[in-house]
Structure formats: structure tokens, C-alpha cells
Protein backbone atom coordinates (compact mmCIF):
# COMPACT_ATOMS: atom_id res chain seq x y z
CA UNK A 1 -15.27 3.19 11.63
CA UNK A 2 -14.00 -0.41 12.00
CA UNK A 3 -12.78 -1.75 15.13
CA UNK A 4 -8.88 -2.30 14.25
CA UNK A 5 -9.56 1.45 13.22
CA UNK A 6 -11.33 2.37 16.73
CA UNK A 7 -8.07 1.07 18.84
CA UNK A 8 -5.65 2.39 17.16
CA UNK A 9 -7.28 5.97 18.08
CA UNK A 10 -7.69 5.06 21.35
CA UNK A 11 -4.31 3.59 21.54
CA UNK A 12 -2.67 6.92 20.50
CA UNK A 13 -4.71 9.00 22.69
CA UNK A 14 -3.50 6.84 25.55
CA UNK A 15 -0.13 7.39 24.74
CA UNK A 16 -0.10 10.74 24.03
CA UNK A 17 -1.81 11.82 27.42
CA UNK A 18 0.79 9.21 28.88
CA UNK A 19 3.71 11.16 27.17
CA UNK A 20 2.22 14.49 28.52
CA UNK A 21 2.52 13.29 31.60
CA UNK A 22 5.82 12.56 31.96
CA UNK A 23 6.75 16.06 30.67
CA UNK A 24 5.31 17.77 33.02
CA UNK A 25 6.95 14.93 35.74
CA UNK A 26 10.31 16.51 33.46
CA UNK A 27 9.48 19.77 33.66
CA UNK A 28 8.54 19.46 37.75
CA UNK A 29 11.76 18.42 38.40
CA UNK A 30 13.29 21.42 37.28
CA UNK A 31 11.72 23.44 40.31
CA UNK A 32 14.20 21.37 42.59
CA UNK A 33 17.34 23.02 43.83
CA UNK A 34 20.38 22.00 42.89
CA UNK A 35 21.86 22.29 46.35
CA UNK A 36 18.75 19.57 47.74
CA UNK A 37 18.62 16.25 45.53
CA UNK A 38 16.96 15.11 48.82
CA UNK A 39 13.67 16.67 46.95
CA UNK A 40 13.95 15.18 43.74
CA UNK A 41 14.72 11.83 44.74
CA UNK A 42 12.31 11.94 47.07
CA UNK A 43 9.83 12.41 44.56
CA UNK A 44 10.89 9.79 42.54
CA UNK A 45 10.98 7.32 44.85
CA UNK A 46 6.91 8.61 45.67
CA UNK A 47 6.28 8.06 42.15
CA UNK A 48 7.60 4.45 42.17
CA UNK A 49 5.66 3.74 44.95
CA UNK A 50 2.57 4.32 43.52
CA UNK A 51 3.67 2.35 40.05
CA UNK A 52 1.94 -1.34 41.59
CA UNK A 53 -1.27 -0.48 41.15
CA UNK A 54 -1.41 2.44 38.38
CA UNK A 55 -2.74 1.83 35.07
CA UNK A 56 0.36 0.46 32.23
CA UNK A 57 -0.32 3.74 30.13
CA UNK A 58 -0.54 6.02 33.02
CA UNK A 59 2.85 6.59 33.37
CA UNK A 60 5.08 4.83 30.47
CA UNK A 61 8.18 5.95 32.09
CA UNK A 62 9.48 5.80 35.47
CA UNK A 63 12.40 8.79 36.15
CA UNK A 64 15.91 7.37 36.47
CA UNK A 65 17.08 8.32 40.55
CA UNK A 66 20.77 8.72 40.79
CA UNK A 67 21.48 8.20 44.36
CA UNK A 68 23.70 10.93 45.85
CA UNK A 69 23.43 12.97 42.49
CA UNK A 70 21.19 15.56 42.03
CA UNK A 71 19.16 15.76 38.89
CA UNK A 72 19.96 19.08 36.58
CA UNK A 73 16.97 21.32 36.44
CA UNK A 74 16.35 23.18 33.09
CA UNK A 75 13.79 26.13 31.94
CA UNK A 76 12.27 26.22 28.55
CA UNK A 77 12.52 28.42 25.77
CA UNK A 78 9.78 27.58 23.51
CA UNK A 79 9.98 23.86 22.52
CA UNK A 80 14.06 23.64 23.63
CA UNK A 81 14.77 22.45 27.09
CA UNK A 82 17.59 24.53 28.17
CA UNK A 83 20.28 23.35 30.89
CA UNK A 84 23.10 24.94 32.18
CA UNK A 85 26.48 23.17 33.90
CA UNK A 86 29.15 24.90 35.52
CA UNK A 87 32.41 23.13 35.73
CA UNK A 88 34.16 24.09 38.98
CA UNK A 89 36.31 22.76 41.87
CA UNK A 90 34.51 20.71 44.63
CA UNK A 91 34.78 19.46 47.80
CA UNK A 92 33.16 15.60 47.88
CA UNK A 93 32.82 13.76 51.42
CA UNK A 94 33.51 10.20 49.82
CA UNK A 95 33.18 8.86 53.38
CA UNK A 96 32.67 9.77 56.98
CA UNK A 97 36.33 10.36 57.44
CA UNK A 98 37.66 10.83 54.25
CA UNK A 99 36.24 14.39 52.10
CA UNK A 100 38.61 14.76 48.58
CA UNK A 101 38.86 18.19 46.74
CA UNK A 102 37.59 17.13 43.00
CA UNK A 103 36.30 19.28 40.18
CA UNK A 104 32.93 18.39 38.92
CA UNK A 105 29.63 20.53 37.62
CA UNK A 106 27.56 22.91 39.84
CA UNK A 107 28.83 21.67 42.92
CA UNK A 108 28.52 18.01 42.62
CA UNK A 109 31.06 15.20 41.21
CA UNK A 110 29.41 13.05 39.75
CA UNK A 111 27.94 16.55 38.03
CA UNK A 112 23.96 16.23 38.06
CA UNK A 113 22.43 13.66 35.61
CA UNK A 114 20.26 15.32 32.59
CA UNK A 115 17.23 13.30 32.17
CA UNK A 116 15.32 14.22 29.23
CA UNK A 117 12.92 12.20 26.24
CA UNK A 118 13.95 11.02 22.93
CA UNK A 119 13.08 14.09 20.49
CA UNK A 120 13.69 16.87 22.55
CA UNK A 121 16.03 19.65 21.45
CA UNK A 122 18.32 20.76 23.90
CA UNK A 123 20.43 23.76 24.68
CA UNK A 124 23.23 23.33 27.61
CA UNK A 125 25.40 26.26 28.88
CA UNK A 126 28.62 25.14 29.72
CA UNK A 127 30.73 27.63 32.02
CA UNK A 128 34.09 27.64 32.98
CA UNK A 129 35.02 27.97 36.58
CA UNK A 130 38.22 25.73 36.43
CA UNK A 131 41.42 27.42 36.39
CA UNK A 132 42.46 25.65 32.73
CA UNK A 133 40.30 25.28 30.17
CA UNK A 134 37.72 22.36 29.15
CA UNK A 135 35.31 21.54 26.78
CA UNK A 136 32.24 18.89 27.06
CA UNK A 137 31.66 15.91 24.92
CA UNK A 138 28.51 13.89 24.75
CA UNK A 139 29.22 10.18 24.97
CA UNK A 140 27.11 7.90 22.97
CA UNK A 141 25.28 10.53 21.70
CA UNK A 142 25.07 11.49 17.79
CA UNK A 143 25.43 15.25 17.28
CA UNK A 144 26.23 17.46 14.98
CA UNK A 145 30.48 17.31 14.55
CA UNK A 146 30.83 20.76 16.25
CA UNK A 147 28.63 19.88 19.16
CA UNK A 148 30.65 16.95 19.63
CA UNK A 149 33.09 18.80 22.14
CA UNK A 150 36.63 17.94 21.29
CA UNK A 151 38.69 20.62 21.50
CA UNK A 152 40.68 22.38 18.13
CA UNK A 153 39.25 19.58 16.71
CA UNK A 154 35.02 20.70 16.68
CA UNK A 155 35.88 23.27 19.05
CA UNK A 156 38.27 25.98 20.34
CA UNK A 157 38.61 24.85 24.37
CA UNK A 158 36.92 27.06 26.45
CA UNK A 159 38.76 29.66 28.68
CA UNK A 160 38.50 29.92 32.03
CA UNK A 161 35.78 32.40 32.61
CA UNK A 162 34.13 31.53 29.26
CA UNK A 163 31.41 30.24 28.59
CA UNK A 164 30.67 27.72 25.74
CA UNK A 165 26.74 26.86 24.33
CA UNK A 166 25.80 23.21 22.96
CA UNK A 167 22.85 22.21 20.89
CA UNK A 168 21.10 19.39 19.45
CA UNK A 169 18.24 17.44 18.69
CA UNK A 170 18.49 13.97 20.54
CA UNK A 171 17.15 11.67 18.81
CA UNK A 172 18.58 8.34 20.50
CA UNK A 173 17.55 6.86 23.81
CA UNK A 174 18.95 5.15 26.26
CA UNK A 175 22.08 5.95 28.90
CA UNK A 176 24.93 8.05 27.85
CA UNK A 177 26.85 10.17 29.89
CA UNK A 178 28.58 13.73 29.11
CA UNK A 179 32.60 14.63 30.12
CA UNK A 180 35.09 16.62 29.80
CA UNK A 181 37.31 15.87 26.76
CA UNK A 182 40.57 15.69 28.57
CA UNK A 183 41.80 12.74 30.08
CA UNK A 184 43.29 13.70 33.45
CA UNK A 185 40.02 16.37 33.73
CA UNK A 186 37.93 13.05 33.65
CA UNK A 187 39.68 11.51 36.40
CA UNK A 188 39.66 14.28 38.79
CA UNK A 189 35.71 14.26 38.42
CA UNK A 190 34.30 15.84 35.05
CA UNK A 191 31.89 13.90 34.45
CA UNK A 192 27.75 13.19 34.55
CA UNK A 193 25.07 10.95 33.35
CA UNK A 194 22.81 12.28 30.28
CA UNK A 195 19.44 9.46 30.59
CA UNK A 196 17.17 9.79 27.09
CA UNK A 197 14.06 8.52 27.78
CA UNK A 198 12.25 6.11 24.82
CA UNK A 199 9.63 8.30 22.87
CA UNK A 200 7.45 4.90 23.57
CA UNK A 201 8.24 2.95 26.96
CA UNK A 202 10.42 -0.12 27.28
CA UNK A 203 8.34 -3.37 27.72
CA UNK A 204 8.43 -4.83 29.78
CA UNK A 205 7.75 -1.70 32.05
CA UNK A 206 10.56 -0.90 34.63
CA UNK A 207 8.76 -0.02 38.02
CA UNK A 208 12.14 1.13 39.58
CA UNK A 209 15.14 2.88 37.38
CA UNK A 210 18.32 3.64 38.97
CA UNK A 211 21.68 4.82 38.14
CA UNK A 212 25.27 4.43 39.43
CA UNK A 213 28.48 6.12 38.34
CA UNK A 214 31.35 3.79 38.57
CA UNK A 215 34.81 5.96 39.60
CA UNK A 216 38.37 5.47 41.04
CA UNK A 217 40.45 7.63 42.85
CA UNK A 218 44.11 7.19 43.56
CA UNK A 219 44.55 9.61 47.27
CA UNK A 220 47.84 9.90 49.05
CA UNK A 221 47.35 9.53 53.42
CA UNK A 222 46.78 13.09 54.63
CA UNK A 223 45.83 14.29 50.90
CA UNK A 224 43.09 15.18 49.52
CA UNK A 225 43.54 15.92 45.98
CA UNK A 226 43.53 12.94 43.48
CA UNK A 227 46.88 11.89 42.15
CA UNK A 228 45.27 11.83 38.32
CA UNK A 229 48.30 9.88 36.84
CA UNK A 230 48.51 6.99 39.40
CA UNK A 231 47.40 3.65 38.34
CA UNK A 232 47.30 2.76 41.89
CA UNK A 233 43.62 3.49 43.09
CA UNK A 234 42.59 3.46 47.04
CA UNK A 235 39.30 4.26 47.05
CA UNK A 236 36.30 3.21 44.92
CA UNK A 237 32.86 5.23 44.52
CA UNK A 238 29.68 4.57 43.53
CA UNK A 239 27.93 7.88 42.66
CA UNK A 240 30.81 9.84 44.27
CA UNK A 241 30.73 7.78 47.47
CA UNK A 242 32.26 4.97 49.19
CA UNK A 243 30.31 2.46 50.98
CA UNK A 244 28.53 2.29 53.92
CA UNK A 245 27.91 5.78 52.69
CA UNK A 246 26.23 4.91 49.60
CA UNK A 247 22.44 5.36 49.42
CA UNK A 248 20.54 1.76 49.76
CA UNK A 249 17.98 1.01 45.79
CA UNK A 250 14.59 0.89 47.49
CA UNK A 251 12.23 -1.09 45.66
CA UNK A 252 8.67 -2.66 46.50
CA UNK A 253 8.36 -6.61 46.53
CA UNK A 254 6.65 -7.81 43.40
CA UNK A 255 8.23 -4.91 40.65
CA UNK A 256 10.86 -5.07 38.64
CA UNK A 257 13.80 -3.00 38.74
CA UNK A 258 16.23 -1.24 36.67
CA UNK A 259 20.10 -0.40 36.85
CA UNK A 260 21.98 1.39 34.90
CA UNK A 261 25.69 1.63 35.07
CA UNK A 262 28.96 3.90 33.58
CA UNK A 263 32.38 3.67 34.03
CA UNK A 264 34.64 6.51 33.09
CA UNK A 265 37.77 5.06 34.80
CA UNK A 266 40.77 3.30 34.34
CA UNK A 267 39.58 -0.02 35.60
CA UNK A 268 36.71 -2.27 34.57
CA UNK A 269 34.45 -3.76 36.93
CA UNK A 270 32.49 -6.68 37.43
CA UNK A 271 28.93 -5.36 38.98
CA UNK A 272 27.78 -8.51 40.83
CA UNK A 273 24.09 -8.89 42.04
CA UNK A 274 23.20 -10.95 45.28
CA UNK A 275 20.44 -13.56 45.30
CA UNK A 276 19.07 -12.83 41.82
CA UNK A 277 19.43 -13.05 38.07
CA UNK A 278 19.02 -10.15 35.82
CA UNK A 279 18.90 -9.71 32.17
CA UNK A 280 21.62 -7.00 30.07
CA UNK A 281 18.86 -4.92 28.60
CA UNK A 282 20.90 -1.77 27.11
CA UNK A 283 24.46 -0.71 26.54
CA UNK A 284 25.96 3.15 25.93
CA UNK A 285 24.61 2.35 22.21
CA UNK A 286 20.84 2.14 23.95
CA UNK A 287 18.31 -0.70 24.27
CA UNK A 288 19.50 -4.31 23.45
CA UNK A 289 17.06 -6.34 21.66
CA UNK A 290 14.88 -8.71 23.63
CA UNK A 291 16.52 -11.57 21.61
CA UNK A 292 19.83 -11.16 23.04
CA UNK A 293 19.09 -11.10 26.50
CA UNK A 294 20.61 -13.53 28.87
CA UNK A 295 20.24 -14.54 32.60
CA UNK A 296 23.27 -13.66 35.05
CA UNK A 297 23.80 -11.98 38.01
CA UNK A 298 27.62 -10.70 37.15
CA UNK A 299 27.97 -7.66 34.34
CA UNK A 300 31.12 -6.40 33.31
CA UNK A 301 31.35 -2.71 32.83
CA UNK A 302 33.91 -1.51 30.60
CA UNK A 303 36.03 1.66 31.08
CA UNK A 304 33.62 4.07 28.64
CA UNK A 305 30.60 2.12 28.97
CA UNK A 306 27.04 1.86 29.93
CA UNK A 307 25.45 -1.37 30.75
CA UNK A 308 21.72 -1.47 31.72
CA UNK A 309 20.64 -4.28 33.68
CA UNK A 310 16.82 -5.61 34.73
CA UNK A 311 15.46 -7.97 37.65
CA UNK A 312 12.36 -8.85 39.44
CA UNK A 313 12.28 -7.86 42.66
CA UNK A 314 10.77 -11.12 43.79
CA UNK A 315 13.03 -12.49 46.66
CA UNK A 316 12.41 -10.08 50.00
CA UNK A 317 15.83 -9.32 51.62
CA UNK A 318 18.52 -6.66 51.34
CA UNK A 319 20.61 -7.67 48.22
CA UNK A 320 24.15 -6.67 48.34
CA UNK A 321 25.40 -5.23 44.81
CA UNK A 322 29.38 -4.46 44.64
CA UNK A 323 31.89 -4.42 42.11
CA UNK A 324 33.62 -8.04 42.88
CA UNK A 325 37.33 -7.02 41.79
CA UNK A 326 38.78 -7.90 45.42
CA UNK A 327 40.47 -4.64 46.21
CA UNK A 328 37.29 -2.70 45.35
CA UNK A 329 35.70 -4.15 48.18
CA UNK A 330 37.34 -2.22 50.65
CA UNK A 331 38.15 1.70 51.66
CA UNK A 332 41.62 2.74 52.17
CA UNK A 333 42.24 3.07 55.73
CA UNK A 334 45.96 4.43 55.55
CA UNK A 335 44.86 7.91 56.43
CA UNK A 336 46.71 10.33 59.73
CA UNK A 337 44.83 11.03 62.27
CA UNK A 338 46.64 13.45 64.00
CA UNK A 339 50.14 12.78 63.86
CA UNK A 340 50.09 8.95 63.41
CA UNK A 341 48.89 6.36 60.41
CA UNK A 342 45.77 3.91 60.74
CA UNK A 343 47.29 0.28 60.31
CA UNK A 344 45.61 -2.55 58.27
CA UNK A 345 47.70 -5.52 59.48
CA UNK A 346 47.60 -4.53 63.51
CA UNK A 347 47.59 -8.07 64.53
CA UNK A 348 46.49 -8.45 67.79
CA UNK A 349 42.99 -7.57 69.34
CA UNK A 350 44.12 -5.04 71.75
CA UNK A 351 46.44 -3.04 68.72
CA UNK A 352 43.46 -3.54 66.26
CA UNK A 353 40.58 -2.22 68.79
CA UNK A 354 42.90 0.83 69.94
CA UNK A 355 43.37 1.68 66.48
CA UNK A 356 39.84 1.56 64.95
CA UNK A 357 38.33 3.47 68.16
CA UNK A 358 40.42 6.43 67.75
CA UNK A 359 39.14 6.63 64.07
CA UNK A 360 35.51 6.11 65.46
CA UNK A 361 35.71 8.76 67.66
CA UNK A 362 37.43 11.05 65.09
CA UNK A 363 33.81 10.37 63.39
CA UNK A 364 31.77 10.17 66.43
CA UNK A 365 30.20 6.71 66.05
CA UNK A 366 30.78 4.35 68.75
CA UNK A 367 33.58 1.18 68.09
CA UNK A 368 32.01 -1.94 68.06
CA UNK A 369 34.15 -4.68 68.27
CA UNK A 370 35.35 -6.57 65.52
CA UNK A 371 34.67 -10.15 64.63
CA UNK A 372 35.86 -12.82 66.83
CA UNK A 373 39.63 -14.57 66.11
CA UNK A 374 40.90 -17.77 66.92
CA UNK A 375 43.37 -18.00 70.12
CA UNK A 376 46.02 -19.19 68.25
CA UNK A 377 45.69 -16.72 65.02
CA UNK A 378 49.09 -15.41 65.17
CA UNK A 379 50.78 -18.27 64.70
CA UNK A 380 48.75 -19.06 61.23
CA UNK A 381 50.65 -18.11 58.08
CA UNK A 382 48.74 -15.82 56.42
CA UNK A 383 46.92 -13.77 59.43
CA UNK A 384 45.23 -11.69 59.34
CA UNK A 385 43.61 -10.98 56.41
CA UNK A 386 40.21 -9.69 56.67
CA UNK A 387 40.38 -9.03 60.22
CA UNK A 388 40.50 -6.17 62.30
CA UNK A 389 38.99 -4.01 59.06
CA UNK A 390 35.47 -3.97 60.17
CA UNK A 391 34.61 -0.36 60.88
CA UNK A 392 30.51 -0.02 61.82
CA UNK A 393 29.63 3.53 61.11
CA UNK A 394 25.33 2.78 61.73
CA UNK A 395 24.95 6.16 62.67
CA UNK A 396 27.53 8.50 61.16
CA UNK A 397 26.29 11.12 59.38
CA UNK A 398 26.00 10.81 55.74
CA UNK A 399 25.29 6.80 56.71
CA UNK A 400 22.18 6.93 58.96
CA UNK A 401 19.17 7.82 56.43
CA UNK A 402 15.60 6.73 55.30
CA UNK A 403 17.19 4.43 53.06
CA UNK A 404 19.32 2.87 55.52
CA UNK A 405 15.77 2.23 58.30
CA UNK A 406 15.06 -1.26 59.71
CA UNK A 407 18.47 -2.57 58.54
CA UNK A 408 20.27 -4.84 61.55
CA UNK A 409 22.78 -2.73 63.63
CA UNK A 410 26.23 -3.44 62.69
CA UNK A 411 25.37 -3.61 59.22
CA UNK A 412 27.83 -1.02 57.74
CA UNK A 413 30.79 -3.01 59.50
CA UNK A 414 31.13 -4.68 56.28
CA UNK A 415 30.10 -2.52 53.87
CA UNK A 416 33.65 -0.83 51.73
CA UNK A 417 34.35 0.59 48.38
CA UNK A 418 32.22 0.32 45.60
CA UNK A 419 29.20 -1.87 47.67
CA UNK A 420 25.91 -0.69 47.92
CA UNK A 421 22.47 -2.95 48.34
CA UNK A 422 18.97 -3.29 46.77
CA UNK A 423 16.53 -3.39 49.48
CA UNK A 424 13.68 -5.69 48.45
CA UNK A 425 10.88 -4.45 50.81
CA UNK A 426 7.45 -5.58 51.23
CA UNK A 427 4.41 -3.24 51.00
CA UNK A 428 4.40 -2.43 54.94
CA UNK A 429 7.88 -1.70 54.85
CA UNK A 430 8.23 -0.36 51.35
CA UNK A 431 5.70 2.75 52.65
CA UNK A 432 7.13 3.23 55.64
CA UNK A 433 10.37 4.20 54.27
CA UNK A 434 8.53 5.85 51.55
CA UNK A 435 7.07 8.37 53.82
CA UNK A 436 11.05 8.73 55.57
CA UNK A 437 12.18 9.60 52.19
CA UNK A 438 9.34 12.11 51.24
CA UNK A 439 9.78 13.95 55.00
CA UNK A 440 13.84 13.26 54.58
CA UNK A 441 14.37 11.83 58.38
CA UNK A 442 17.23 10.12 59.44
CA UNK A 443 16.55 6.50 61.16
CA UNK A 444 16.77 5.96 64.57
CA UNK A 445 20.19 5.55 65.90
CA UNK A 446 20.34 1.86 67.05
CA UNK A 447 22.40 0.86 70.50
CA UNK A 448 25.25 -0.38 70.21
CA UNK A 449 27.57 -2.95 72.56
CA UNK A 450 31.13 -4.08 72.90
CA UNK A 451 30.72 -7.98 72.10
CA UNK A 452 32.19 -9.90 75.75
């Protein structure tokens, strides 16, 4: 047997035991509950860890983590990977003191992301909770016309109490996402990510892979049902969640990392990365080719789109990434508490501190003063603008996490709307939050002081 002959054997053997491999990683996941995404992503993250020092072939692809979203387990019946999605009302804590009533699948909006590899057939179960009826189209993704989920058009809508069955062969890969085919449905929260995994792995390989649901959400003070036809949004999520309460990207110094965006809004946004460049690797049509990547650090995602982005992780810090549209930098603070509204343009220090501590103990985190202002503020045309809207929230609960560990107290003061960060961690560090993640413990709370 010649050698060209020899290698390609060995080739294919290497990436067929490397393909069997991530099935099983696949078919693992489905053993987590729905109700603990703690357990998947935990997981995950454990198998990025390892990814410095494993072999190319031993695992060609890395699963995507959707921070805050669980993944949808699924149970096979003989070679079809069978999922099932529930679409129902839900209650989502956006941020410490704000929780919304959406609708979204199996108790989670954004509904749980479907991660599966280019070939598969699949069979998904859609039910009906809602009290109106729905139906579930596959973005992106080429399917049979009456799979494609547009109601009296492929499909009679499904009833409430009904239940509707999808199938198909994907054949694509890349990041699409699935929705309900009705357009005020999709802004009250119906919708999720659907990830198809390359048959053979990107190059160059991805040692991190993350995803992020872009949404907006338009919330009257003391409400907490979205006003679907308002153009006038007040709070901004990534993955369902407004910062500080979004989940920190871990990833280990020295790998390179992958993000993956969608936007099923009315607004498009301008995903900017701190203190790096990155290259547009994919789009909701799946992976670019290598000759049209660029460097930038600034990607606009479109309302219906996907837009895959890929960095080293070669500068040690924690990266801020945030949509940079000016008024999605920031959480709407015009909520009651208790029989009076929270003020943005307070304009003294007294009025501004009295304020923002009885919101912080509403929450039960401790007030720390805002930045400092100039004596003669008041009399500057314009003032304030920024000020007074610092709100640290450290240690509230659904901020304080493994994720969040070793990061400089006061840090959330900042942190609004659709923000997040990528936390470029050395190896010590990297492993230490590692092992947080895999025992899910919350950091430390940190003390905190009123500044003189």
C-alpha cells in the first residue's frame, strides 16, 4: 500500500473516532435537566479547559455554551435525535430588581438552544401551552416546505393544547435559530438558538464557542408584561438578561475563542469587542469563507441574523463586549418601589444617594456611593448625564457566581443593558474558576465602603 494511500486511512480513522466522540459528548448532554443548565455548562466549560493540551483530532468540535440558556436534551429513536419544546408562559428575572412575565419554551426565554451535527435527522415535538395558537419555523435552515412552519401557508397553526411534530434531515451547518412564526409571539420571547455542528471541524479549531441572543423589551414602570407593539424599548438582554446579571465568557490565555450572535428584534446592534480584533467567520447562511475575512472589533447584527465572530485570546484582562447603540448601555431604572418612582436626573448627591439606597436595599446589596462630582456641577448646562446611575450589585443574587470570581469590587456599578465581558484568564486562574463552575459556588462576597 503506498504511503499517500497509508494516511489517508489513518486520516479517516482519526476522524471518525473524533466524530464518535463528540456524539456521545451530544448524547451526554441530554442526561442534563432542563431545570439545571448549571450542569451542562459546567461541563462545557470542563471540556474547554482541557482543549490546550489535547490532541487536534481528539475532539474536532468544542460544544457551543449559551450562557443563562439551558441546552435542550433529546433521546434517540434509532438513528433520529428526537427533541421536544413546549411553548408556554414564563416568568424571566432580567435583573435583580426587575423579573418580566414572557412566553418562551420549557420554561426558559431564550427557549433552550438545540445543538446537534450536520447530517443528523431530527424529530422535535412542539406543544402548545400558550393560550393562542403558534407554530415554529426554522430560520436559516432548508427543510422540506411543510416543515418550514408558517402557518395556513405549510401548516395549519397549532391549537392550544395541540401538539405539532417537525422533521428533517439537516444537512447545513452553522448558527440558525428556531421561532415562532408570528411577529408579536417573537417579541414577547418565542424564540431559541438551533447550533449545527460541521460534519468536519472548522480550521482553525475554536477552543471556546459561545452564544448570545440579542433581545429588546419595551416594559411599562410597575409592569411586567412586554408592551409587544412599542417601538420604545427600556431594557436590553443578552441571553434573557440584563447586565451585571449576565454570565462573564471564560476563556484560557493562549486559545482562541468563538461568538456567535442572533438578533430577533426590532433594532440592530453594533456588538463591540474591547481590546481585540476578531475576524466575521459565519453568518445565519453558515461558515464564511476564509477569503473574506476581515479584522475589526465592531459587528453589526441585523434584526434576523446570525453573525459568528473569532479572536485570540491573547491579551490577559477582562474584555468588556456590549452592544454600543448608546441607550443599550443602560437598564431602565423608572420602576415603583413602593408607592414612589426611581429618578434618573436626581441632581444632587444627597437626592441621588437616597434614591439608589432604597433600591439597594429593595435587593439587599449594600449602596456604594457613586462616582465623585464636581462642586460646582449644577450650574453646568448639561448635568448630569451619566451620574448618579451607577448601581453596584457585586453580590446580588443572580450577579455573584463562579464566573463573576476575582473580578474588582464595584465592578457591576457600570455594567447595564446588553454588556457582558470575556474574561481572558491565565492558566492559574483559568482552573480555579474552572473547578467554581464544575462545583457551581458562588464567589466570595467582597466588602464594601461608602467612599469619604
Amino acid at each position: 500500500m503506498s504511503n499517500s494511500r497509508r494516511t489517508f486511512f489513518q486520516n479517516a480513522a482519526f476522524l471518525s473516532a473524533g466524530l464518535f466522540g463528540f456524539g456521545k459528548r451530544l448524547d451526554a448532554s441530554s442526561t442534563h435537566s432542563q431545570g439545571d443548565p448549571g450542569g451542562a455548562h459546567a461541563s462545557h466549560h470542563a471540556l474547554s479547559a482541557k482543549s490546550k493540551s489535547a490532541a487536534p483530532h481528539a475532539h474536532p468540535h468544542v460544544p457551543v455554551i449559551t450562557p443563562d440558556v439551558p441546552d435542550l436534551p433529546f433521546t434517540l429513536d434509532g438513528a433520529t435525535k428526537v427533541f421536544r419544546l413546549r411553548a408556554e408562559p414564563v416568568k424571566r428575572k432580567i435583573a435583580p430588581f426587575k423579573t418580566i412575565d414572557a412566553w418562551g419554551y420549557n420554561g426558559s426565554c431564550p427557549g433552550p438552544t438545540i445543538q446537534v451535527t450536520q447530517g443528523d435527522r431530527v424529530r422535535i415535538i412542539v406543544e402548545n401551552a400558550l393560550p393562542e395558537s403558534t407554530s415554529m419555523h426554522w430560520h436559516g435552515l432548508e427543510v422540506p416546505i411543510e416543515q418550514d412552519g408558517v402557518p395556513f401557508i405549510s401548516q395549519k397553526p397549532i391549537a392550544p393544547g395541540e401538539t405539532y411534530t417537525y422533521e428533517f434531515t439537516v444537512h447545513q451547518e452553522g448558527t440558525f435559530f428556531y421561532h415562532a412564526h408570528s411577529a408579536m409571539q417573537e417579541m414577547i420571547g418565542l424564540l431559541g438558538l438551533f447550533i449545527a455542528h460541521p460534519q468536519n471541524s472548522y480550521a482553525p479549531h475554536a477552543d471556546h464557542d459561545y452564544a448570545i441572543v440579542l433581545q429588546e423589551w419595551a416594559i411599562l414602570p410597575s409592569n411586567t408584561v412586554p408592551n409587544t407593539a412599542s417601538m420604545e424599548f427600556n431594557w436590553l438582554t443578552f441571553n434573557g438578561l440584563s447586565a451585571p446579571a449576565t454570565t462573564p465568557l471564560i476563556a484560557r490565555l493562549g486559545s482562541r475563542v468563538r461568538l456567535r450572535f442572533v438578533n430577533l428584534g426590532m433594532d440592530h446592534h453594533p456588538i463591540h469587542l474591547h481590546g481585540n480584533q476578531f475576524v466575521i467567520t459565519g453568518t445565519e447562511g453558515g461558515r464564511a469563507p476564509e477569503s473574506t475575512w476581515y479584522p475589526t472589533n465592531t459587528v453589526l447584527v441585523g434584526v434576523a441574523q446570525a453573525k459568528v465572530v473569532e479572536f485570540e485570546a491573547k491579551y490577559p484582562g477582562d474584555w468588556m463586549i456590549h452592544c454600543h447603540l448608546p441607550h443599550h448601555m443602560m437598564n431602565s431604572m423608572m420602576d415603583l418601589l413602593s408607592d414612589r418612582q426611581i429618578q434618573t436626573a436626581n441632581s444632587t448627591d444627597a437626592k441621588a444617594l437616597s434614591q439608589m439606597e432604597t433600591l439597594s436595599r429593595s435587593i439587599g446589596v449594600e449602596h456604594v456611593h457613586h462616582s465623585p462630582i464636581a462642586e460646582n456641577a449644577n450650574s453646568v448646562p448639561g448635568f448630569p448625564q451619566d451620574a448618579f446611575m451607577e448601581m453596584a450589585m457585586d453580590n446580588a443574587e443572580g450577579v455573584s457566581k463562579p464566573e463573576t470570581h476575582g473580578l474588582p469590587a464595584n465592578w457591576s456599578a457600570g455594567m447595564m443593558g446588553m454588556m457582558t465581558m470575556v474574561r481572558v484568564l491565565p492558566d492559574q486562574k483559568f482552573d480555579e474558576i474552572q473547578s467554581l463552575i464544575r462545583n457551581r459556588q458562588s464567589t466570595k462576597p467582597e466588602e464594601h465602603h461608602h467612599a469619604s
